[in-house]
Protein backbone atom coordinates (compact mmCIF):
# COMPACT_ATOMS: atom_id res chain seq x y z
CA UNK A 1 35.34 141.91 93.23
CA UNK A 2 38.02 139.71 92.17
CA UNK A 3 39.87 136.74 93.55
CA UNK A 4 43.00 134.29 92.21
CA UNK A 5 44.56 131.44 94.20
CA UNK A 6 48.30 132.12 93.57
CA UNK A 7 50.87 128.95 94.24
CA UNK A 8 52.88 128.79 97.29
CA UNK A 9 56.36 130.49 95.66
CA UNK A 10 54.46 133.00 93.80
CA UNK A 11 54.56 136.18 95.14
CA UNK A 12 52.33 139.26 93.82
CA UNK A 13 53.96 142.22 92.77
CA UNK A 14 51.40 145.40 93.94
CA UNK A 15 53.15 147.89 92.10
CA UNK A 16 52.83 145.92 88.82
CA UNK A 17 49.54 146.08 89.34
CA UNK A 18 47.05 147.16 86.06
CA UNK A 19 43.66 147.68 86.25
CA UNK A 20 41.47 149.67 83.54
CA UNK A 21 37.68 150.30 82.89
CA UNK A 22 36.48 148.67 79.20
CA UNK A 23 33.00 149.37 77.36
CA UNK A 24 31.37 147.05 74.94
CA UNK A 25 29.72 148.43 71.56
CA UNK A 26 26.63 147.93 70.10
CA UNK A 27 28.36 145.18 67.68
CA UNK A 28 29.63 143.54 71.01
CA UNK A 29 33.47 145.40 70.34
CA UNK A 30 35.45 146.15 73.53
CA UNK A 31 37.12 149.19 74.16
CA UNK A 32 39.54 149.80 76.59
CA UNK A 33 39.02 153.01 78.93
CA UNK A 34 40.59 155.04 81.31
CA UNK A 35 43.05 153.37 83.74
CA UNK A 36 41.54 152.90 87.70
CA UNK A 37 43.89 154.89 90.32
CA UNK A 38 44.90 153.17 93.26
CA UNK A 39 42.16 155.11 95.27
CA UNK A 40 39.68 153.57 93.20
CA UNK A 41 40.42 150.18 94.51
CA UNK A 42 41.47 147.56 97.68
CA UNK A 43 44.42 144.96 97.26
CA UNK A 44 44.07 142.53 100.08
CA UNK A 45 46.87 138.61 100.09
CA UNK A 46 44.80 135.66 102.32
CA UNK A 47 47.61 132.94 103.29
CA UNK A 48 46.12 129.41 103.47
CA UNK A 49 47.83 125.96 102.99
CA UNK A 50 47.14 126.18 99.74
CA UNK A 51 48.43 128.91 98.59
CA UNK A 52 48.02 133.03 98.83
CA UNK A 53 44.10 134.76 97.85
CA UNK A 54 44.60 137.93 95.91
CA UNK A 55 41.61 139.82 96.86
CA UNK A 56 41.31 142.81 94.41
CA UNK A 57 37.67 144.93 95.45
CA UNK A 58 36.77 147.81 92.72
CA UNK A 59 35.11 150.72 95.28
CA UNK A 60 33.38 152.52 92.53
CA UNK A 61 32.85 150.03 89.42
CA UNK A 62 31.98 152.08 86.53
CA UNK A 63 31.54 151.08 82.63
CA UNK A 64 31.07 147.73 81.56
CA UNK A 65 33.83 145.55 83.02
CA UNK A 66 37.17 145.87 84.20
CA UNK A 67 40.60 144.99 82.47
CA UNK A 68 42.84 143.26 85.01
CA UNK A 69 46.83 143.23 84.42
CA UNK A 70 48.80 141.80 87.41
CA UNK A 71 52.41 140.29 87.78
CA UNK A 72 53.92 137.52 90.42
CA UNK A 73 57.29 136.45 91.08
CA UNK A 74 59.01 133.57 91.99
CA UNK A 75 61.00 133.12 94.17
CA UNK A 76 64.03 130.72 95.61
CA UNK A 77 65.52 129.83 98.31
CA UNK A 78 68.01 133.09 98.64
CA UNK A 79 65.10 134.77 97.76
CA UNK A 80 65.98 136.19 94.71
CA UNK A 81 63.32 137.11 92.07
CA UNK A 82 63.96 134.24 89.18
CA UNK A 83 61.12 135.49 86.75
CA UNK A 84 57.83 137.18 86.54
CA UNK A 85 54.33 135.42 85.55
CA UNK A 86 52.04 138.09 83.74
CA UNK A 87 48.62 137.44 83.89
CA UNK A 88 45.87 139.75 81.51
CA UNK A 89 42.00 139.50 81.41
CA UNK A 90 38.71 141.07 81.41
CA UNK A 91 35.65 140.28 83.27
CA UNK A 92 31.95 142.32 82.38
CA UNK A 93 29.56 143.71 85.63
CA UNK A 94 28.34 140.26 85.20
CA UNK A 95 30.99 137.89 85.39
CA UNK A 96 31.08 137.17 81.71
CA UNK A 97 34.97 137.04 80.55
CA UNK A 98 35.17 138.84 76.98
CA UNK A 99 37.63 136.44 75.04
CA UNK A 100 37.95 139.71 72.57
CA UNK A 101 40.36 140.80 74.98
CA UNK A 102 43.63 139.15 76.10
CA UNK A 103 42.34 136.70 78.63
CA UNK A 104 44.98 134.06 78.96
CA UNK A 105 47.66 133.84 81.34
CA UNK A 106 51.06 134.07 80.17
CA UNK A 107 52.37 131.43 81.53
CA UNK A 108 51.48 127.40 80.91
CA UNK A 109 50.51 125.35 84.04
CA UNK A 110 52.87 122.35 83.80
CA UNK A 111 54.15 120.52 87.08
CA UNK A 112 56.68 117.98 87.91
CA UNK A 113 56.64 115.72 90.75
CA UNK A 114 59.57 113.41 92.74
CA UNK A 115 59.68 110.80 94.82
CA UNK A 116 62.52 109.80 96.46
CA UNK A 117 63.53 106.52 97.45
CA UNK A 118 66.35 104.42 98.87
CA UNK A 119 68.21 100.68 97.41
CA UNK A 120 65.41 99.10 99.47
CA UNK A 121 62.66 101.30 98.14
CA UNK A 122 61.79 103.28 101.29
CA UNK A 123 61.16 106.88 101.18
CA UNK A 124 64.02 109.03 101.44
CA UNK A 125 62.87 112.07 103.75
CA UNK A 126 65.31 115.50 103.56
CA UNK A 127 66.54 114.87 100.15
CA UNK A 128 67.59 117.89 98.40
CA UNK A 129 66.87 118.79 94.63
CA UNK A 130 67.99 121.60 92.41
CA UNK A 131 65.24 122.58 89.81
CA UNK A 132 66.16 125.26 87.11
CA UNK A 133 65.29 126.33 83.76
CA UNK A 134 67.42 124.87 80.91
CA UNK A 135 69.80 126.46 79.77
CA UNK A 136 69.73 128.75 83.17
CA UNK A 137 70.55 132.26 83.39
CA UNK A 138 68.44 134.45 85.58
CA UNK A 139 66.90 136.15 82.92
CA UNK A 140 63.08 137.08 83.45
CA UNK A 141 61.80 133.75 82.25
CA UNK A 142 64.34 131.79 84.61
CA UNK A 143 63.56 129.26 87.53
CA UNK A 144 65.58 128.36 89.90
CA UNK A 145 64.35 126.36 92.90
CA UNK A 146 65.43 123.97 95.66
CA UNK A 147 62.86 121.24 96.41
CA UNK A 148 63.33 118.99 99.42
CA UNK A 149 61.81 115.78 100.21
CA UNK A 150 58.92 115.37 102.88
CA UNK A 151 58.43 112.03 104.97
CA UNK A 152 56.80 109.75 101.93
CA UNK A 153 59.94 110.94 100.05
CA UNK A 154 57.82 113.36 97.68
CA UNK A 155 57.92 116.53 96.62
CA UNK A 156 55.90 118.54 93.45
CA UNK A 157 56.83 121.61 91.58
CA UNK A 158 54.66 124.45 91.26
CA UNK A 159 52.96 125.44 87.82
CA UNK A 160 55.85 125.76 85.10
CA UNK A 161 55.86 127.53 82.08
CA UNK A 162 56.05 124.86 79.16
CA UNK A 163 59.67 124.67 78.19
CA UNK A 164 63.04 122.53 79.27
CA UNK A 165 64.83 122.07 82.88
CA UNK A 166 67.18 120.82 84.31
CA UNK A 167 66.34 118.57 87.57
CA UNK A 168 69.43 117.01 89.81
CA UNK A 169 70.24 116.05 93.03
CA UNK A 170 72.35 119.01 95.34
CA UNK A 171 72.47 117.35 98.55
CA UNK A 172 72.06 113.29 98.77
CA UNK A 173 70.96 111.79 102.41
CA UNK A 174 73.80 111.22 104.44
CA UNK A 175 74.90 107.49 103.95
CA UNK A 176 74.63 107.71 100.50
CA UNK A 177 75.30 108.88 96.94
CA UNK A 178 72.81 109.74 93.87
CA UNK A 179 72.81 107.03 91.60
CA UNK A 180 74.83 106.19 88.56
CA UNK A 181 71.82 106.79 86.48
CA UNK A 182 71.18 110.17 87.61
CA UNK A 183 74.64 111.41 88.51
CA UNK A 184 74.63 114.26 85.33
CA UNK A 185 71.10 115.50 86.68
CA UNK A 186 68.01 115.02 84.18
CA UNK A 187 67.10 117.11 81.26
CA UNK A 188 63.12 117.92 81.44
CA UNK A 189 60.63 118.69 78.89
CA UNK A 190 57.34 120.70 80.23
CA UNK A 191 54.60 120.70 77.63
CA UNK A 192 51.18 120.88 77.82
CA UNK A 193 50.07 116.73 78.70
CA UNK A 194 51.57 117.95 81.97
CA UNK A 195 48.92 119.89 83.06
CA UNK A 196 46.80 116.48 83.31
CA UNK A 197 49.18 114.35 84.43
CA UNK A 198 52.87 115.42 86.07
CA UNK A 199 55.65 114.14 85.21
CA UNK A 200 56.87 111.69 88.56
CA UNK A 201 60.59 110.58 88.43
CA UNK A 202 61.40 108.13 91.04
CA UNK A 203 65.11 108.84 91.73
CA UNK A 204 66.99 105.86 94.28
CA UNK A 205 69.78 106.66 96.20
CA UNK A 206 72.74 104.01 96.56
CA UNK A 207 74.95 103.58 99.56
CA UNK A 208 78.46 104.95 100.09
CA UNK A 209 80.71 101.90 100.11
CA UNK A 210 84.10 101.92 102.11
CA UNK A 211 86.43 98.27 101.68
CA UNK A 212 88.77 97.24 104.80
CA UNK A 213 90.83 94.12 103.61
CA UNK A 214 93.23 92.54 105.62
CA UNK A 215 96.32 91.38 105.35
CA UNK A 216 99.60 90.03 106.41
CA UNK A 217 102.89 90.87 106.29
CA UNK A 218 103.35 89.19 103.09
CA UNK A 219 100.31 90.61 101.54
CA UNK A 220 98.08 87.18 101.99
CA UNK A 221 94.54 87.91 102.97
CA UNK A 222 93.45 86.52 105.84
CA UNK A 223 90.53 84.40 106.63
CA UNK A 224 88.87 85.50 109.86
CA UNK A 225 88.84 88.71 112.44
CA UNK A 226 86.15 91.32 114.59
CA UNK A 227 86.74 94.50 114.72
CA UNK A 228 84.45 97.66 116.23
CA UNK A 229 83.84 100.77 114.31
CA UNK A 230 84.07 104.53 115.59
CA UNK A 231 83.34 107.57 114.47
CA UNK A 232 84.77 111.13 115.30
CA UNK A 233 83.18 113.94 116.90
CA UNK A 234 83.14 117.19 119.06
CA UNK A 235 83.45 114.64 122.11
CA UNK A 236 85.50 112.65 120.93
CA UNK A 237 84.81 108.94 118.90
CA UNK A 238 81.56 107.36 118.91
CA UNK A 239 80.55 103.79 118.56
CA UNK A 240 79.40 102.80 115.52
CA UNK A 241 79.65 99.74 115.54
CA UNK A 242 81.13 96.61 117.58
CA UNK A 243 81.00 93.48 115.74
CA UNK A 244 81.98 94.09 112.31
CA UNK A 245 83.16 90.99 111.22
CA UNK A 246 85.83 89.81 108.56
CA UNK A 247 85.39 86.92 106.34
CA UNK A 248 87.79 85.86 103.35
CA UNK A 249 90.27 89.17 104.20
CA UNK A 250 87.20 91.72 103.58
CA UNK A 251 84.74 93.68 105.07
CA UNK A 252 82.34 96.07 103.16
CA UNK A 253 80.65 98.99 105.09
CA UNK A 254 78.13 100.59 103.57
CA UNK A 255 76.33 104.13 104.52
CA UNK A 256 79.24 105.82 106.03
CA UNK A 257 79.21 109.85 104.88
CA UNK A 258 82.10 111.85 105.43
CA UNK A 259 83.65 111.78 108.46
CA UNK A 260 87.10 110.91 110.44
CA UNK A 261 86.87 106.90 111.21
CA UNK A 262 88.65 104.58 113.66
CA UNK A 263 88.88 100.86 113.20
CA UNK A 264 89.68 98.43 116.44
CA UNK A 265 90.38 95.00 116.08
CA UNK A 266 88.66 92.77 119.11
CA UNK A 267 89.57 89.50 117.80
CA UNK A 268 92.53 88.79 115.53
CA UNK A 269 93.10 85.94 112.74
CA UNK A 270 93.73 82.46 114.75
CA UNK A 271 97.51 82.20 114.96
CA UNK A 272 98.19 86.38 114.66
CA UNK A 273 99.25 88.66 117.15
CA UNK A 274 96.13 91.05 118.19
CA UNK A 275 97.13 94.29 116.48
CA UNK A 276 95.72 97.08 118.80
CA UNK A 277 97.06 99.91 116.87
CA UNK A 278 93.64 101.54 115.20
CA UNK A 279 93.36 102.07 111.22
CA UNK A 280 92.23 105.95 111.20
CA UNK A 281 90.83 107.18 107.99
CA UNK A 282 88.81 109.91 106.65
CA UNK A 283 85.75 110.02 104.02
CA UNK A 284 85.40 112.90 102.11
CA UNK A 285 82.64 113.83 99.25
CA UNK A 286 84.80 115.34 95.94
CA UNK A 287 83.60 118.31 93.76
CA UNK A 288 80.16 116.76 92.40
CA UNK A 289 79.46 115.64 96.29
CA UNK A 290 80.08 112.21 95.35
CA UNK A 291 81.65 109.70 98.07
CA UNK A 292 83.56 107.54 96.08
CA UNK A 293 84.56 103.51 96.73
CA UNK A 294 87.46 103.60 99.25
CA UNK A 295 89.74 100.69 100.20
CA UNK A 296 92.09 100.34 103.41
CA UNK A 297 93.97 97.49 104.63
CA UNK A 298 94.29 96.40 108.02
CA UNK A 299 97.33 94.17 108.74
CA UNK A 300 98.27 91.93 110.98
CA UNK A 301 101.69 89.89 112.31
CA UNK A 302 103.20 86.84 113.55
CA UNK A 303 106.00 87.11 115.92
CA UNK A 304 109.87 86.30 115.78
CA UNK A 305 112.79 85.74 117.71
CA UNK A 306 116.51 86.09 117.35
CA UNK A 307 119.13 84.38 119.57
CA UNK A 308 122.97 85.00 119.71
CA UNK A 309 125.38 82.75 120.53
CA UNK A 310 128.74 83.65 122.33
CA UNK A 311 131.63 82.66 124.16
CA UNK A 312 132.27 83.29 127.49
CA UNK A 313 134.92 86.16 126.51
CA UNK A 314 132.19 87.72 123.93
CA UNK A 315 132.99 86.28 121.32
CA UNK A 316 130.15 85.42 118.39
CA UNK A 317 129.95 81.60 117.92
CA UNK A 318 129.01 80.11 114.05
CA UNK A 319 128.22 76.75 113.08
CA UNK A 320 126.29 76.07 116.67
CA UNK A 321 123.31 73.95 115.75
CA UNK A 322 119.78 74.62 117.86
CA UNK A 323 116.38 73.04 117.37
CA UNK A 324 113.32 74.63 118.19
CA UNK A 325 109.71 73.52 119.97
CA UNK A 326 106.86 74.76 121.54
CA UNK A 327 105.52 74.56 125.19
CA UNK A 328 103.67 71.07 124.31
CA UNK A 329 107.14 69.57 123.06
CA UNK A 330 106.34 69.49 119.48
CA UNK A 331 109.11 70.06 116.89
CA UNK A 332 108.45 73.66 115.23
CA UNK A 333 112.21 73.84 113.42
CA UNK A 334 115.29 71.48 113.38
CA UNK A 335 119.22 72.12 112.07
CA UNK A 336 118.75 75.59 112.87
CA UNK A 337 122.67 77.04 112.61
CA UNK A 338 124.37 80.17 113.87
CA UNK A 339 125.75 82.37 111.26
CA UNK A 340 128.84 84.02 110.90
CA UNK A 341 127.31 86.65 113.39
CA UNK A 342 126.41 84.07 115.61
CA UNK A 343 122.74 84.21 115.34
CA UNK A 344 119.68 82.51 114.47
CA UNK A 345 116.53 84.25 113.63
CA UNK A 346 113.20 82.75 113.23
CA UNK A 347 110.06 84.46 111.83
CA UNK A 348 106.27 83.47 111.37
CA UNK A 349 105.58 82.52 114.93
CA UNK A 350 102.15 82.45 116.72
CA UNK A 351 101.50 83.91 120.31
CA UNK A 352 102.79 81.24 122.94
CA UNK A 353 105.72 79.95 124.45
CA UNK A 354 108.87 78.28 122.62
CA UNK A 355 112.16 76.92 123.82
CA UNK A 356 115.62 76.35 122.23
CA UNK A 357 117.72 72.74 122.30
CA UNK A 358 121.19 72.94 121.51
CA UNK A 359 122.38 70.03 119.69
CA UNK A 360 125.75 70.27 118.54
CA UNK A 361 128.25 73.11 119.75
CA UNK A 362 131.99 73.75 118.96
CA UNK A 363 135.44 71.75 119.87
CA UNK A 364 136.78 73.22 123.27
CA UNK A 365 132.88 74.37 124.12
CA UNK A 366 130.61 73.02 126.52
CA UNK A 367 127.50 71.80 125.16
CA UNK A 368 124.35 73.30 126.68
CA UNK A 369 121.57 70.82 127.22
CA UNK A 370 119.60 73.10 129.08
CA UNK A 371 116.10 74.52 127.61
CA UNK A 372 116.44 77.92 126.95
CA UNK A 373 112.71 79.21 127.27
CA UNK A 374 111.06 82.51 125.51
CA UNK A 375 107.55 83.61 124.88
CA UNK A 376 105.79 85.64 122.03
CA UNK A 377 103.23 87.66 123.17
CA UNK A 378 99.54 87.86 122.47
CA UNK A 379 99.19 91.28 120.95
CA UNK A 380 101.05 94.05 119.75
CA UNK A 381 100.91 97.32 118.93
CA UNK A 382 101.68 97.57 115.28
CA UNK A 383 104.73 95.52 113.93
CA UNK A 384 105.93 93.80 117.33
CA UNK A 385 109.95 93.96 117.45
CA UNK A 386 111.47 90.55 118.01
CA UNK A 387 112.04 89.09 121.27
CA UNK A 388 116.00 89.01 121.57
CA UNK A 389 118.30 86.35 123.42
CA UNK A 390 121.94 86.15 124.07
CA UNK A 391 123.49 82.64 125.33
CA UNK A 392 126.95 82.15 126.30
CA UNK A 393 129.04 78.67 126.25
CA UNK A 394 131.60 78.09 128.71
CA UNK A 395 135.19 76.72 127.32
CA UNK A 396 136.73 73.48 128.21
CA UNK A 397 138.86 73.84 131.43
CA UNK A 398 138.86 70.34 132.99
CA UNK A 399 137.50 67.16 131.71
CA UNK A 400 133.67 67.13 131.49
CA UNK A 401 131.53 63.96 132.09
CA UNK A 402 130.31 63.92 128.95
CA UNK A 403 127.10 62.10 130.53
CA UNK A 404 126.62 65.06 132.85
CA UNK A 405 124.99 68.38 132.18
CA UNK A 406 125.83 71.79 132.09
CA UNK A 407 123.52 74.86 132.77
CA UNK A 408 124.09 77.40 130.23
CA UNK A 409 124.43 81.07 130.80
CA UNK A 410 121.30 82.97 129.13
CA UNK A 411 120.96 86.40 129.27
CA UNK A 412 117.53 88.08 127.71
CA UNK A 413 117.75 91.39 126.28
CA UNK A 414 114.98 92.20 127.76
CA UNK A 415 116.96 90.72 131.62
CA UNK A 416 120.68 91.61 131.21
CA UNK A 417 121.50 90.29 134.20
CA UNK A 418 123.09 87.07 133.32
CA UNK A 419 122.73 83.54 134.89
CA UNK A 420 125.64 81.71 135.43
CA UNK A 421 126.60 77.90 134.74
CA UNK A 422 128.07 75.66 136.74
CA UNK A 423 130.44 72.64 135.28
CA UNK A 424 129.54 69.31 136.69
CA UNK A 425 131.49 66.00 136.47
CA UNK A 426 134.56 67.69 136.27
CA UNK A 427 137.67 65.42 137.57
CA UNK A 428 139.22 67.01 140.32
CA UNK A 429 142.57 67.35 141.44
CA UNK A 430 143.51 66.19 145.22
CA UNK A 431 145.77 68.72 146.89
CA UNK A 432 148.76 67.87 148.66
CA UNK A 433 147.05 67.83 152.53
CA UNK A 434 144.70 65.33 151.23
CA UNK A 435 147.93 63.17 149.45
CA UNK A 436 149.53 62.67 153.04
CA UNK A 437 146.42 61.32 154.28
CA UNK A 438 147.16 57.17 154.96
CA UNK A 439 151.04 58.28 156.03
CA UNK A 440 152.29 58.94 152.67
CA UNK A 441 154.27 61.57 152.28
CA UNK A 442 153.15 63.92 149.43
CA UNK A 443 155.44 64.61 146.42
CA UNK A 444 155.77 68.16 145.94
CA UNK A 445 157.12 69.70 142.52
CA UNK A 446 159.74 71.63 144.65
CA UNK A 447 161.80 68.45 145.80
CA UNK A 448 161.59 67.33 142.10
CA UNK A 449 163.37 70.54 141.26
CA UNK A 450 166.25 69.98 143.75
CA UNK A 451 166.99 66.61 143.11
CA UNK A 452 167.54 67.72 139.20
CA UNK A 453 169.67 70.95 139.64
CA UNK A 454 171.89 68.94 142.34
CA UNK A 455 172.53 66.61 139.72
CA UNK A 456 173.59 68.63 136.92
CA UNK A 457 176.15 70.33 139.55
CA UNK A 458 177.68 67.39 139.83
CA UNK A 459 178.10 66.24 136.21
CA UNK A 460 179.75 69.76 135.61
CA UNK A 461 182.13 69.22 138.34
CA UNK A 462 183.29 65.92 137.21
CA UNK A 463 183.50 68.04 133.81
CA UNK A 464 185.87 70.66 134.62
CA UNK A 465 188.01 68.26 136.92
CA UNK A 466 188.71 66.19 134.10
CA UNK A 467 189.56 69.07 132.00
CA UNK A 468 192.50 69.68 134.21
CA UNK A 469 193.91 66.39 134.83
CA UNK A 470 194.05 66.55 130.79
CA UNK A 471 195.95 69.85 131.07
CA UNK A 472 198.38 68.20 133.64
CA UNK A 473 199.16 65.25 131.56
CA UNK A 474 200.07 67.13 128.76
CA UNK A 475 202.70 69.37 130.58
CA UNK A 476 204.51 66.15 131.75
């Protein structure tokens, strides 16, 4: 009867299976008999938590003892057969073990063990390691295992032939990225002080690290914003987080594993338009399933207005002078002059309401006194387009009261439909019913008329009279 606790990945090989009869001399010398056929014997594998039982029973134990040969495997994860373990002894009828004979296993009893731990020290569950022999090759004194981390973060080889392997890291914890320290794997020596005491490496994991800075248009970080986090799935995004909050134009989010992302701003930089167009973007692991350092940039804007200046007829006004305030009355811009286009524009405004003064306007033009009122809105999506005004001047056509006002026509791109202004002050002409009010006759331009072409009748009458009375005098 024989018995041998095999490790969890070794697996016994029946057909490998050697078993012959020995005798001892009288000067104590082994000699190795006849071979045992598999009649002669029982073959029976007990699984416990420790490992498999090989039960081998002899049913008709002859001679002095019994040479034992058996082989195990082990074996990966895809199950293929990485290398044999040979194992050779002899036990006598009464349990002595004749050293004469080969009784040592072929294979050293060397173990390694891991523990696996996060940037905080915690044990990493799940974690995935890659465990072969150095340099690998599948031959028949290959390893190649996968070891994976239980809830204290540990795992432990099974016995190892003394010798080199390689040890790395095939599949960090989502989140997160194998240290810089281990990235090339490890390089392990097996030798025979690690049959008393394994070897323990204590590998840490570091989080994946993804940058959103923010900006403006001018590529100045900004001080202050919130933003929520989402992530991507089969139903569509899922909150991540909602209060991710900017400070001094950055934010750094750590443990983020690949994925397709969406970024919200909530709150925007005081004095910014709320940009509510997302910042999308994908994390992806490269070759060596590495996440590496990514940076994005968020920006936001400040609104802007333009305002054209025309004529009643259409046509584009230069050299009118504006000034500009807000809806509290305070002076944002003086001096602010049409161009040749007839336009002012006006950039790096916040959200809130603004109005135009004209100040000075061209000979022949009515000056508009009149505020002419806009608004920049609160949020945008994206770049925000600039909020557009057209005012037209009405010409000089009677004599203004130049202490009077005039309501200027405005028309808003965004309202076509123009509002007309009315001239006040203007002197007005009586017409000729209300002359002949009081009994005076009114003097109309048609008797003026008359009285002149009767005149010049006469004067060419006398004219051609005295031409013949000269004609006369001469003949006589």
């Amino acid at each position: 009867y024989f018995t041998d606790l095999l490790e969890l990945n070794q697996v016994f090989v029946p057909e490998l299976l050697i078993i012959n009869r020995f005798s001892v001399s009288a000067n104590g010398e082994v000699i190795v008999g006849t071979q045992l056929s598999p009649s002669d014997f029982n073959v029976a594998l007990k699984t416990t938590t420790e490992g498999n039982i090989l039960e081998i029973i002899i049913n008709n134990p002859e001679g002095d003892g019994l040479q034992i040969i058996f082989t195990t495997s082990i074996q990966g994860d895809d199950s293929h057969e990485i290398y044999k373990n040979k194992f050779k002894f002899a036990v006598g009828k009464d349990g002595f073990e004749y050293t004469s004979l080969p009784a040592t296993v072929e294979i050293d009893n060397g173990r390694v063990h891991i523990i696996k731990t996060d940037e905080l020290g915690n044990p990493m569950e799940g974690v995935e390691f890659g465990f072969f022999s150095y340099p690998h090759g599948y031959g028949n004194n290959d390893i190649g295992v996968y070891l994976v981390t239980d809830a204290d973060g540990k795992v432990s080889t099974q016995r190892l032939k003394y010798g080199r392997y390689y040890l790395y890291e095939s599949m960090p914890s989502p989140g997160y990225n194998v240290a810089d320290n281990f990235m090339e794997g490890a390089i392990i020596n097996v030798t025979a002080d690690d049959t008393v005491e394994m070897q323990t490496y204590r590998i840490s994991n570091v989080p994946t690290k993804t940058w959103i800075y923010k900006q403006n248009e001018n590529e100045k970080y900004l001080d202050w914003a919130l933003f929520k986090l989402e992530l991507l799935t089969e139903d569509g995004y899922m909150l991540i987080s909602d209060d991710l909050e900017l400070i001094e134009g950055s934010i750094l989010i750590t443990h983020l594993d690949e994925g397709t992302y969406r970024l919200t701003e909530i709150e925007a930089t005081q004095g910014y338009l709320l940009n509510t167009e997302p910042l999308v973007f994908e994390l992806s692991r490269n070759e060596d399933n590495y996440l590496e350092v990514n940076n994005f940039i968020f920006t936001n804007y400040r609104g802007s207005v333009q305002l054209l200046k025309m004529d009643e007829d259409k046509l584009k006004l230069e050299g009118v002078m504006f000034d500009l305030y807000d809806d509290k009355d305070v002076l944002i811009k003086s001096g602010l002059l049409t161009n040749l286009d007839g336009k002012i524009v006006v950039d790096d405004l916040a959200p809130g309401t603004y109005y135009f003064k004209e100040t000075k306007t061209l000979k022949g033009l009515v000056l508009n006194k009149a505020p002419i009122t806009f608004t920049i809105k609160a949020s945008a999506n994206g770049k925000p387009e600039a909020v557009r005004l057209e005012v037209v001047n009405d010409k000089v056509v009677l004599t203004p009261d130049p202490t009077d006002e005039q309501t200027p026509t405005v028309v808003d791109i965004a309202n076509p439909t123009p509002t007309d202004g009315k001239v006040k002050g203007a002197v007005k002409v009586p017409t000729a019913v209300e002359q002949t009010k009081g009994g005076q006759t009114p003097k109309t331009a048609i008797s003026d008329n008359t009285n002149v072409f009767m005149f010049v009748i006469i004067l060419s009458a006398m004219y051609i009279t005295s031409i013949q009375l000269k004609k006369r005098f001469k003949k006589i």
